[in-house]
N, C-alpha and C. Protein backbone atom coordinates (compact mmCIF):
# COMPACT_ATOMS: atom_id res chain seq x y z
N UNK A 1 0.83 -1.17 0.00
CA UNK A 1 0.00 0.00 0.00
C UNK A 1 0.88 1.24 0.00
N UNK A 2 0.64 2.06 -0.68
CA UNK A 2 1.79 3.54 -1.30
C UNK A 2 0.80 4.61 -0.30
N UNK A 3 1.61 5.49 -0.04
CA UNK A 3 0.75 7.12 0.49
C UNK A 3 0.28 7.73 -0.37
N UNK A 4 -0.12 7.71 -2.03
CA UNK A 4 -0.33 8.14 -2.61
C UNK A 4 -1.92 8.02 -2.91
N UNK A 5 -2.32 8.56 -2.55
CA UNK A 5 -4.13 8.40 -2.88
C UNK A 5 -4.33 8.05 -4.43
N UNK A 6 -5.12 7.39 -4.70
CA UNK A 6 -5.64 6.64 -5.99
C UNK A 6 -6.62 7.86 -6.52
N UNK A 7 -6.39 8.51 -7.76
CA UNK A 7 -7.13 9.17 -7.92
C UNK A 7 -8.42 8.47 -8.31
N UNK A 8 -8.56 7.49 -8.60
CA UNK A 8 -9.83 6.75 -8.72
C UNK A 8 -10.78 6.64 -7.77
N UNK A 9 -10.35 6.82 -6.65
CA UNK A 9 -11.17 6.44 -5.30
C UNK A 9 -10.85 7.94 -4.27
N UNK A 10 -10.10 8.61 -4.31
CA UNK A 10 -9.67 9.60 -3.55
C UNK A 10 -11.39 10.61 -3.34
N UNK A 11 -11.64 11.31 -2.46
CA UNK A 11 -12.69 12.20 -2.16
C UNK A 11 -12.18 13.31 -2.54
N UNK A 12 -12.67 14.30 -2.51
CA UNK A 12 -13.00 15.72 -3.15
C UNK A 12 -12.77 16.14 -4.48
N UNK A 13 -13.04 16.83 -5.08
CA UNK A 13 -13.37 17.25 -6.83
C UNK A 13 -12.71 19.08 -6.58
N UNK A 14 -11.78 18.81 -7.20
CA UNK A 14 -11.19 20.55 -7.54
C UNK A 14 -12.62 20.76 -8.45
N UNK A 15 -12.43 22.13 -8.31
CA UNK A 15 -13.60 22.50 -9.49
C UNK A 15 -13.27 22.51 -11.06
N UNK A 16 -11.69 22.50 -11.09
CA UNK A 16 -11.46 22.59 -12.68
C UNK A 16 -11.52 21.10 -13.32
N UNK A 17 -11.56 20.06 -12.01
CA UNK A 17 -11.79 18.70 -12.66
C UNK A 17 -13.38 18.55 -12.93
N UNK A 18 -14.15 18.94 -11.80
CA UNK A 18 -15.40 18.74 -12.16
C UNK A 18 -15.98 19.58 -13.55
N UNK A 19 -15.51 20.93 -13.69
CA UNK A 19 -15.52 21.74 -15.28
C UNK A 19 -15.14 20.89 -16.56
N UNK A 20 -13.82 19.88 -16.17
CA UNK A 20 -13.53 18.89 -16.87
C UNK A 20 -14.17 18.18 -17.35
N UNK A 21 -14.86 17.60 -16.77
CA UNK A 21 -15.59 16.33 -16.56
C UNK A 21 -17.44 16.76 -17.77
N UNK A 22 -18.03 18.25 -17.66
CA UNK A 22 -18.72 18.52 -17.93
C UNK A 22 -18.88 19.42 -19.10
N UNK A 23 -17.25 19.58 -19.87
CA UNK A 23 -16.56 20.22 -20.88
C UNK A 23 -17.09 18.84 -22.03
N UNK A 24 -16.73 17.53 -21.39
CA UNK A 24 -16.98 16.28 -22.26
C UNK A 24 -18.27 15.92 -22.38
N UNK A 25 -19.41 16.01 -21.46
CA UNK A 25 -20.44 16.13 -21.76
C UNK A 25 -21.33 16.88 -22.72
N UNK A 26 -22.06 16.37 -23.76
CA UNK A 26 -22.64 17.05 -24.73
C UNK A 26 -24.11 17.31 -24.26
N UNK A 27 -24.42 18.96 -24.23
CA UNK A 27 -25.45 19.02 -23.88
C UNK A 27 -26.79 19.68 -25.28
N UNK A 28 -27.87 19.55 -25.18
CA UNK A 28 -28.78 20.36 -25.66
C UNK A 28 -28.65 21.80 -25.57
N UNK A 29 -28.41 22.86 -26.79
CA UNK A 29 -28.36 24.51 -26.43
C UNK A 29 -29.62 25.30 -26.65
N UNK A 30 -30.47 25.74 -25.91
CA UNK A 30 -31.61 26.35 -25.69
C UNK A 30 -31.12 27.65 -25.60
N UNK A 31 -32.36 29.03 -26.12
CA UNK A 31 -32.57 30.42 -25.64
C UNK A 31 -33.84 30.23 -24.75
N UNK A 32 -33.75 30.85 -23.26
CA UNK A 32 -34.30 30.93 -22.67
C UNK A 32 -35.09 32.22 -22.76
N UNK A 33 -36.62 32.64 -23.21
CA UNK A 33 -36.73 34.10 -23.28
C UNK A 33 -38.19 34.33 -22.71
N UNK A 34 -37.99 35.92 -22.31
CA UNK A 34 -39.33 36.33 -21.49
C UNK A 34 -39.36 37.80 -21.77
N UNK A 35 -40.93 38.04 -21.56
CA UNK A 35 -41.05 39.86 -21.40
C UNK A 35 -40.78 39.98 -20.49
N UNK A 36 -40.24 40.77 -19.86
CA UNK A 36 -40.06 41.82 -18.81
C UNK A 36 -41.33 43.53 -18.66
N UNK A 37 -41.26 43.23 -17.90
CA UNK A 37 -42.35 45.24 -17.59
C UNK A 37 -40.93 45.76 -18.66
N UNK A 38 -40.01 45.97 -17.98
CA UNK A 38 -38.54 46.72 -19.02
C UNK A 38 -38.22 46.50 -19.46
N UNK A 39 -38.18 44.70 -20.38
CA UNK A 39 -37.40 44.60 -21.45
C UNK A 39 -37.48 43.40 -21.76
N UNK A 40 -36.65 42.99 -22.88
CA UNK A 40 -37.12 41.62 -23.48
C UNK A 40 -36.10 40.68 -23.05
N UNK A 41 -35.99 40.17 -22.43
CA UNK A 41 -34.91 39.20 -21.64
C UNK A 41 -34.44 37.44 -22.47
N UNK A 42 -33.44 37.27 -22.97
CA UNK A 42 -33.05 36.33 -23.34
C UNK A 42 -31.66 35.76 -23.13
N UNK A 43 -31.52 34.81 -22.95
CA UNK A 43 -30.14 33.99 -22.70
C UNK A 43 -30.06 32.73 -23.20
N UNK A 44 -28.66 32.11 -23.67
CA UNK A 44 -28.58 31.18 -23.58
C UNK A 44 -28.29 29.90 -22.59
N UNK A 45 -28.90 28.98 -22.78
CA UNK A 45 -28.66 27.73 -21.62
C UNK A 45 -28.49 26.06 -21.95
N UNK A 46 -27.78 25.39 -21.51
CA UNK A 46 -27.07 24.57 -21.95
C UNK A 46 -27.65 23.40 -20.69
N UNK A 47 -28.17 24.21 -19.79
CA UNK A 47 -28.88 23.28 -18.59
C UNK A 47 -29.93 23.16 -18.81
N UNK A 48 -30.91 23.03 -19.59
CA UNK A 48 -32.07 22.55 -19.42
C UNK A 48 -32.43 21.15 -19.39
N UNK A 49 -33.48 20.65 -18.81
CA UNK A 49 -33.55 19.08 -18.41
C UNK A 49 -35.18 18.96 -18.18
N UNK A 50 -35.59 17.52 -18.68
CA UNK A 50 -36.97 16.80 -18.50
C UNK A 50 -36.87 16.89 -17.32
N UNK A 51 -37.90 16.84 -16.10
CA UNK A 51 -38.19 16.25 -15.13
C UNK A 51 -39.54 15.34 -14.82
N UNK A 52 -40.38 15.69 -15.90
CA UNK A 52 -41.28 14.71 -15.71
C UNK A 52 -42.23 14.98 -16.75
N UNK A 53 -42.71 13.45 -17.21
CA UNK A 53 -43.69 13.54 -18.22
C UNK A 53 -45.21 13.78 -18.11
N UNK A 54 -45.58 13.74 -16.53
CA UNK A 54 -47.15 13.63 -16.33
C UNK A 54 -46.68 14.16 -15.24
N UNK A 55 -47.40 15.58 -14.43
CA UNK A 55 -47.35 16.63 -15.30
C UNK A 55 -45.89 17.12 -15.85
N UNK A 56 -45.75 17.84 -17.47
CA UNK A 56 -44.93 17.87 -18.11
C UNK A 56 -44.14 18.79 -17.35
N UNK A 57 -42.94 19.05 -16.92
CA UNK A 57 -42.79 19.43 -16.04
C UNK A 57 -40.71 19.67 -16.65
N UNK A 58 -40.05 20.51 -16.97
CA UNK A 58 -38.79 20.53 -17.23
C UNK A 58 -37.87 21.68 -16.49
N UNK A 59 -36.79 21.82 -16.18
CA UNK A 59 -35.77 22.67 -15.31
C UNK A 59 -34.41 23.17 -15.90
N UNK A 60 -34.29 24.48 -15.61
CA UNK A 60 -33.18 25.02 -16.45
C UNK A 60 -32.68 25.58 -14.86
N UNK A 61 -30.83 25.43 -14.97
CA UNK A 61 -30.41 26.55 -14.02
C UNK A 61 -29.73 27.69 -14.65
N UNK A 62 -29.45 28.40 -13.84
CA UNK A 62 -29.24 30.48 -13.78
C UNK A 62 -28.32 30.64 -12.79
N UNK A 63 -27.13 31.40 -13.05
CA UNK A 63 -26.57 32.43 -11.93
C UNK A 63 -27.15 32.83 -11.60
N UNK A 64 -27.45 32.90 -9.91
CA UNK A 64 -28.05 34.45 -9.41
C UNK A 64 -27.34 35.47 -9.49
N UNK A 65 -26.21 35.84 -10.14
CA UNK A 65 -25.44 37.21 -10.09
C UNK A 65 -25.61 37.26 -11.43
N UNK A 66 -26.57 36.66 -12.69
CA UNK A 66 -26.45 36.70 -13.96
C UNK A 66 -27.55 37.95 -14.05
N UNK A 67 -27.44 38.98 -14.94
CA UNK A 67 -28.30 39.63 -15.16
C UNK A 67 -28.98 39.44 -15.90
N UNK A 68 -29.75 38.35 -15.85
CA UNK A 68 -31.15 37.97 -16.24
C UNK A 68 -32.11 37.32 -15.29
N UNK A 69 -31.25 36.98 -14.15
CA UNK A 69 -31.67 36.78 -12.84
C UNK A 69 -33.26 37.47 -12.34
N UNK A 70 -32.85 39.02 -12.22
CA UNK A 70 -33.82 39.64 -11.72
C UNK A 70 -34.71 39.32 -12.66
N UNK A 71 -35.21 39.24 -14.20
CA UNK A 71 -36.22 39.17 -14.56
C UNK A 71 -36.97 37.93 -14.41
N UNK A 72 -36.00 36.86 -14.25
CA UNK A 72 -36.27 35.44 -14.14
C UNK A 72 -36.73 35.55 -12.91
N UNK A 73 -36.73 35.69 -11.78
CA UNK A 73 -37.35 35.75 -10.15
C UNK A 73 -38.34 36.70 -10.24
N UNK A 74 -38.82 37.71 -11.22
CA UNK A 74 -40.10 38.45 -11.29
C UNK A 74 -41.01 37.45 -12.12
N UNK A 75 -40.80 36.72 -13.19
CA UNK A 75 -41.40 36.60 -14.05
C UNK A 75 -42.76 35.39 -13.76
N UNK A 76 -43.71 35.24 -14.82
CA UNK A 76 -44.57 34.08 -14.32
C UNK A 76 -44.53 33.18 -15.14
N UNK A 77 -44.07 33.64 -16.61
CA UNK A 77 -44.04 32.83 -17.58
C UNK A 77 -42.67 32.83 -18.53
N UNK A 78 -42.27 31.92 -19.37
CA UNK A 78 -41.18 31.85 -20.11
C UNK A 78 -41.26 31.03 -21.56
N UNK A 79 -40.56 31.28 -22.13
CA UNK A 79 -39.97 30.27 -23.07
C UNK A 79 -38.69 29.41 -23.36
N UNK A 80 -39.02 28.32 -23.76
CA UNK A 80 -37.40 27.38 -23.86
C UNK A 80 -37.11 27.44 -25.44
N UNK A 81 -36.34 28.05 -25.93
CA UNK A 81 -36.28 27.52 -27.36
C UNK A 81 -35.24 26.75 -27.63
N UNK A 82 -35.48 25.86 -28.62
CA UNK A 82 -34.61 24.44 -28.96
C UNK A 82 -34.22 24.65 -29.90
N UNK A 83 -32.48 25.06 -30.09
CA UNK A 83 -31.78 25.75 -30.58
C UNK A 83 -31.84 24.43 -32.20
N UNK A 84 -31.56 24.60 -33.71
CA UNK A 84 -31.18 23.99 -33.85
C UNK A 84 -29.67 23.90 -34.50
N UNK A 85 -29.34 22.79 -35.41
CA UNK A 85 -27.63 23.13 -35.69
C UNK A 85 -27.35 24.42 -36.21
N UNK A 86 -28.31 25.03 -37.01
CA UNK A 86 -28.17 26.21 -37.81
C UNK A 86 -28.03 27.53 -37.28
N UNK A 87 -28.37 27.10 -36.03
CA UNK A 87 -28.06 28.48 -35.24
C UNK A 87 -27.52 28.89 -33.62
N UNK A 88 -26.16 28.30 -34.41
CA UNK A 88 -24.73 28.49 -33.39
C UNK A 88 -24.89 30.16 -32.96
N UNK A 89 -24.88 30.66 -34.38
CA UNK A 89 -24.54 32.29 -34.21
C UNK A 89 -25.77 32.72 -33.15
N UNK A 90 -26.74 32.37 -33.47
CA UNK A 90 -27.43 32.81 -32.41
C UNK A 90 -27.49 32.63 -30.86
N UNK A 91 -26.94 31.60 -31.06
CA UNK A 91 -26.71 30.75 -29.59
C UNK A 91 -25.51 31.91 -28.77
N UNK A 92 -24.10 32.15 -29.53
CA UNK A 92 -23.27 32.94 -29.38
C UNK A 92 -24.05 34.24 -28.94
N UNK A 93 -24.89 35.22 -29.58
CA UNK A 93 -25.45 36.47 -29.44
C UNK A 93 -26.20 36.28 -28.16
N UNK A 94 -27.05 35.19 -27.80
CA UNK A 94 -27.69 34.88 -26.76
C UNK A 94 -26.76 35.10 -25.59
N UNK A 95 -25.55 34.75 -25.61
CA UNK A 95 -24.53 33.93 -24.93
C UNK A 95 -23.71 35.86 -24.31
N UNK A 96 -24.08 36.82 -25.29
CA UNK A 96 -22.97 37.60 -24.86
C UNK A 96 -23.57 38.89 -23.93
N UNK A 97 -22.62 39.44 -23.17
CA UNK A 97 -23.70 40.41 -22.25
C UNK A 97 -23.01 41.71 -22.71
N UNK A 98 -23.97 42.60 -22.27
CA UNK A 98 -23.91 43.61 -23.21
C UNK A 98 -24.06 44.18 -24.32
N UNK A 99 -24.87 43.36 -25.33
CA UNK A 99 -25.66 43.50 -26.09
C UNK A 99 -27.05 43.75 -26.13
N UNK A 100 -27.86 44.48 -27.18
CA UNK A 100 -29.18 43.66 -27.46
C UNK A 100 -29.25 42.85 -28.08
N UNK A 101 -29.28 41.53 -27.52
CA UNK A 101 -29.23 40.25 -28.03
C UNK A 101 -30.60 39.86 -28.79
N UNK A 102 -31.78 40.83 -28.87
CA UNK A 102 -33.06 40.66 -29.77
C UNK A 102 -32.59 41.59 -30.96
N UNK A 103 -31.79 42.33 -31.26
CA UNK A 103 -31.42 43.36 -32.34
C UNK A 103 -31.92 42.75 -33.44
N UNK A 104 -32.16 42.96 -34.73
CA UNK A 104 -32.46 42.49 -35.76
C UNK A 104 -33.51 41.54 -35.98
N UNK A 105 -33.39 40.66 -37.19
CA UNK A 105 -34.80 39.79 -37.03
C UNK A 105 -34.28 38.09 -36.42
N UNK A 106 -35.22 37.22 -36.48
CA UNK A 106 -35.03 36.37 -36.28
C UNK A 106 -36.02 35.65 -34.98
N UNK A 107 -36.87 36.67 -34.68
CA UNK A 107 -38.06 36.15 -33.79
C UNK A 107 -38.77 36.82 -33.37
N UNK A 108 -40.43 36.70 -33.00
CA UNK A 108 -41.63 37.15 -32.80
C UNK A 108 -41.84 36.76 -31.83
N UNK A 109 -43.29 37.92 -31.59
CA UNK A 109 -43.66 37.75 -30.22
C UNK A 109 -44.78 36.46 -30.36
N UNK A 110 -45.48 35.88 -29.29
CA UNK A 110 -46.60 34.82 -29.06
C UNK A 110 -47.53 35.97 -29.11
N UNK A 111 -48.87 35.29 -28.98
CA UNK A 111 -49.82 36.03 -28.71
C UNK A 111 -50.08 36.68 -27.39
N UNK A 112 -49.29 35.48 -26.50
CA UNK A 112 -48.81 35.93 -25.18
C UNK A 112 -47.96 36.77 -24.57
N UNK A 113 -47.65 37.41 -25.50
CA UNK A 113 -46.44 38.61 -25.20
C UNK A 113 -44.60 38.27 -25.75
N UNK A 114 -44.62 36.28 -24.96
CA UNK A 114 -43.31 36.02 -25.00
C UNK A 114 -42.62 36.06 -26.23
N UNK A 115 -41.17 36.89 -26.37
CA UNK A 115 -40.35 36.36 -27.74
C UNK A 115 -40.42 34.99 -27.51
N UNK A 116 -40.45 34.54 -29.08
CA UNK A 116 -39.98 33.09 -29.25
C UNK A 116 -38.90 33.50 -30.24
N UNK A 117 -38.42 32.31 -30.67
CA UNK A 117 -37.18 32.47 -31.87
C UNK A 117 -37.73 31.11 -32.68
N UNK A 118 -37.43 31.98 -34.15
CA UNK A 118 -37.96 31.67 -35.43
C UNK A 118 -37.20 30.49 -35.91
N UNK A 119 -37.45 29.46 -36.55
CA UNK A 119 -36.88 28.20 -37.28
C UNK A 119 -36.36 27.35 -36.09
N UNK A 120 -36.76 26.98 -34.90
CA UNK A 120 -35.60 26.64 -33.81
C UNK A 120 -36.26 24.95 -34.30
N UNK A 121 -35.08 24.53 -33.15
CA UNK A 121 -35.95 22.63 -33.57
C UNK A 121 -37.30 22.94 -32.65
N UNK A 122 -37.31 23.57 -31.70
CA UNK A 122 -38.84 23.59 -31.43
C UNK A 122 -38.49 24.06 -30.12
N UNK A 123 -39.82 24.72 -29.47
CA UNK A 123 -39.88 25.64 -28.22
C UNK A 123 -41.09 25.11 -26.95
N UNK A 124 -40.99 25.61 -25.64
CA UNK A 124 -42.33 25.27 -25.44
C UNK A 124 -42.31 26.24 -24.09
N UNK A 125 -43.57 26.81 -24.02
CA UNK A 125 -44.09 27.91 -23.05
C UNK A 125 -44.34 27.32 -21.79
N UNK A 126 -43.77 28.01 -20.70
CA UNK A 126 -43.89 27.38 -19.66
C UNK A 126 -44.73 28.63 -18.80
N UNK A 127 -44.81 28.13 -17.27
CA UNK A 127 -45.24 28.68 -16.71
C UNK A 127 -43.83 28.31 -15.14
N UNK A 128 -43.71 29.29 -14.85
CA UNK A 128 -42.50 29.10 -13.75
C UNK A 128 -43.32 28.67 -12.27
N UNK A 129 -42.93 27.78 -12.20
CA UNK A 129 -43.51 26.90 -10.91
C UNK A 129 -42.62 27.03 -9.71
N UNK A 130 -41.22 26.55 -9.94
CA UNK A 130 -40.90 27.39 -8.47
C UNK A 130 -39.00 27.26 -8.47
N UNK A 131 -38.46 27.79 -7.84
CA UNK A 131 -37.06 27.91 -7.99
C UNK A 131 -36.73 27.69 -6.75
N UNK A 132 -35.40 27.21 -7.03
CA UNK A 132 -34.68 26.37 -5.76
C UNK A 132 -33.38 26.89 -5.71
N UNK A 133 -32.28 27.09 -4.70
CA UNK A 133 -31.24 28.14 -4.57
C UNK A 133 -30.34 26.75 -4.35
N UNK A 134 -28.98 26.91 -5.06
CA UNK A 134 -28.38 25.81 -5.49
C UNK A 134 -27.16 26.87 -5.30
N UNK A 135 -26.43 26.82 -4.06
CA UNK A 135 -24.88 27.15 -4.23
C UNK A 135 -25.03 28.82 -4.98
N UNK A 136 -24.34 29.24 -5.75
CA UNK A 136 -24.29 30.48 -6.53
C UNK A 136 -25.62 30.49 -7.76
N UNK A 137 -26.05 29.76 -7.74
CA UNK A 137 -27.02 29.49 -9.24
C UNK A 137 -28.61 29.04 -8.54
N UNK A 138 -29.45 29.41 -9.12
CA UNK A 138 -31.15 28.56 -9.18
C UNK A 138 -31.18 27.90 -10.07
N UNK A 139 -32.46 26.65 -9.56
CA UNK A 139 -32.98 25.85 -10.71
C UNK A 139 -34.30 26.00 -10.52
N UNK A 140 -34.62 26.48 -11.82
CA UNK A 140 -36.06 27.09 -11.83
C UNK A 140 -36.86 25.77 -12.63
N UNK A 141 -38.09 25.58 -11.85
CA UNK A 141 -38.82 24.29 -12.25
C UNK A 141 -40.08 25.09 -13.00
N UNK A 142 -40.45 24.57 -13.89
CA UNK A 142 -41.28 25.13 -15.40
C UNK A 142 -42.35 23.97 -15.76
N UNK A 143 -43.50 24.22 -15.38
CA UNK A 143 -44.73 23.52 -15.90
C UNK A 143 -45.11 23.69 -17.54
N UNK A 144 -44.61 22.82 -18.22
CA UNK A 144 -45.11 23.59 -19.86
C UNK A 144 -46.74 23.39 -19.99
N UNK A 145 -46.90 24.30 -21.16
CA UNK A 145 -48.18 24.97 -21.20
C UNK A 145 -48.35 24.66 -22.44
N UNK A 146 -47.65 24.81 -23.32
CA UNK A 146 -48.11 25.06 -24.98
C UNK A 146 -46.63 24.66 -25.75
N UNK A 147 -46.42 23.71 -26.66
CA UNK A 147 -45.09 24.21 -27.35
C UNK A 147 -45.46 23.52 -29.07
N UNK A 148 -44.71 23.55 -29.87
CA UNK A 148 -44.38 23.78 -31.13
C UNK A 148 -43.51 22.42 -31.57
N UNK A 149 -43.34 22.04 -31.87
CA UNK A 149 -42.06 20.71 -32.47
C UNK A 149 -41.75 21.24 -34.18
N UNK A 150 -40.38 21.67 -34.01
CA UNK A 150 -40.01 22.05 -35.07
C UNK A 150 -39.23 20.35 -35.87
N UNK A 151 -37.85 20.90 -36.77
CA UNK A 151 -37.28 19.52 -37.18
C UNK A 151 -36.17 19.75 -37.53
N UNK A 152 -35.40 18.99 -37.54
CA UNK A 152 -34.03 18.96 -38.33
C UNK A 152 -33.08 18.87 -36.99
N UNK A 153 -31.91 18.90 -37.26
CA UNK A 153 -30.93 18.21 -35.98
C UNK A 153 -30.67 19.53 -35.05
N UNK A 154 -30.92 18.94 -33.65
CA UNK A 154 -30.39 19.84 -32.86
C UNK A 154 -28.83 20.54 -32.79
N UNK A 155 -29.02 21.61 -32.20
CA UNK A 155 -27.48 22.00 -31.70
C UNK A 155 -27.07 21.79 -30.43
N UNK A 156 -25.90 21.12 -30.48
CA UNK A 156 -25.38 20.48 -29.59
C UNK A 156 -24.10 21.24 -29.16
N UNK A 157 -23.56 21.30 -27.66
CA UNK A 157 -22.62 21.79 -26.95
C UNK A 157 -21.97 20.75 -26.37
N UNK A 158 -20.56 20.79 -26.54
CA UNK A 158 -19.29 19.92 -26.09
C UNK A 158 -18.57 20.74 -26.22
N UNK A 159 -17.50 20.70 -24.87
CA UNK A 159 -15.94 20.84 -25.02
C UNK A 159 -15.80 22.50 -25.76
N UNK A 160 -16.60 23.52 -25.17
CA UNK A 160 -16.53 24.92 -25.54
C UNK A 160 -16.85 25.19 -27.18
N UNK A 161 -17.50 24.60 -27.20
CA UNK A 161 -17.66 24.34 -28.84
C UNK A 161 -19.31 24.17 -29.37
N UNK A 162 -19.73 24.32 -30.07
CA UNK A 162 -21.53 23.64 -30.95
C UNK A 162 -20.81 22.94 -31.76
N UNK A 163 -22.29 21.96 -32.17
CA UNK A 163 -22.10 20.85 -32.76
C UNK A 163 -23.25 20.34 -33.69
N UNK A 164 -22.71 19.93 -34.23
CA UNK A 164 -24.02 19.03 -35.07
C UNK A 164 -24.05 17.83 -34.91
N UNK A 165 -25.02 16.64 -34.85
CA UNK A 165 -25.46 15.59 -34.68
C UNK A 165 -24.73 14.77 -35.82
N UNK A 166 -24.60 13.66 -35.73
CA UNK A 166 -24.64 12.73 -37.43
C UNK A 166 -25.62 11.87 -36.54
N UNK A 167 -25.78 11.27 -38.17
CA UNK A 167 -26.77 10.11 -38.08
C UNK A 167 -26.42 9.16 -36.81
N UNK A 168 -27.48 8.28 -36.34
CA UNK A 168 -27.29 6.98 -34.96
C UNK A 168 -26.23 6.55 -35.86
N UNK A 169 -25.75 5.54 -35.12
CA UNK A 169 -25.10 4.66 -35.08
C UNK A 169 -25.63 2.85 -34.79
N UNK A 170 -25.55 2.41 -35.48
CA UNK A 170 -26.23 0.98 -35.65
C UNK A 170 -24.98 -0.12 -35.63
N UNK A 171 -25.69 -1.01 -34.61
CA UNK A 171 -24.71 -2.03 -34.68
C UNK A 171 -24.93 -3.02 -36.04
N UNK A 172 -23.21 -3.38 -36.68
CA UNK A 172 -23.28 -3.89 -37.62
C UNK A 172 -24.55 -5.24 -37.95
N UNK A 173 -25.16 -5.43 -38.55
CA UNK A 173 -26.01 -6.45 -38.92
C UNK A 173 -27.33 -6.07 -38.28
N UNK A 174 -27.47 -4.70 -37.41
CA UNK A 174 -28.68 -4.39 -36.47
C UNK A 174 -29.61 -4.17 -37.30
């Protein structure tokens, strides 16, 4: 037996390993967007997640020091849009602060007030059910209400980067 702890089995996670670890993970890239009384609030998010199919029920987290925070803790309702491969650039504009990230075209309002964004793989209107305080960040839990199913391959996030899908993969003779 050596003094050297096994990193295989050893306890605690630096944070740049756990960043590591979630750099390799490929996630789904969503714009998260809402009216505001002051303004039209959108971001991008890379956390969004199912939580349940009956009632439909899905969760995105947020910095609380993100300034979209405050509108997200006022708000009652939202949208998820489901980014697809075609629109990295947008994902990027979503992504940067200090912009107006609605500038130009590329999405309308609902009848409900909320921006949505135009051509996405598909969106769906929620209603904000309740948020939970997680370390520096919330996870805001979202009852959907109404959504859209668009088509074509999602955009995908890995390793500081978007992505596009290829076709499954099939085992030979499958």
């Amino acid at each position: 037996m050596s003094g050297v702890p096994d990193p295989e089995t050893r306890e605690g996670l630096s944070v740049d390993e756990f960043k590591a670890v979630f750099r390799q993970h490929p996630a789904g890239v969503c714009v998260i967007t809402l009216a505001d009384p002051e303004r039209l609030v959108g971001f991008t998010a890379t956390s969004v997640i199912s939580v349940a199919a009956e009632p439909a029920l899905l969760a995105f987290s947020i910095d609380s020091g993100s300034s979209s925070w405050p509108a997200i803790e006022r708000a009652e309702h939202v949208v998820v849009n489901f980014l697809g491969h075609h629109q990295a650039e947008l994902a990027t504009r979503f992504a940067t602060s200090g912009i107006d990230r609605f500038a130009g075209r590329g999405w309308r309002r609902l009848p409900t007030g909320e921006p949505v964004i135009n051509d996405s793989a598909g969106w769906i209107r929620a209603r904000i059910a309740g948020q939970i305080p997680a370390a520096s960040s919330r996870l805001v839990l979202l009852e959907a209400l109404t959504a859209r199913i668009g088509g074509g391959p999602p955009l995908v996030y890995r390793d500081r980067d978007y992505h596009r899908l290829l076709p499954a993969l099939r085992p030979a003779g499958g």
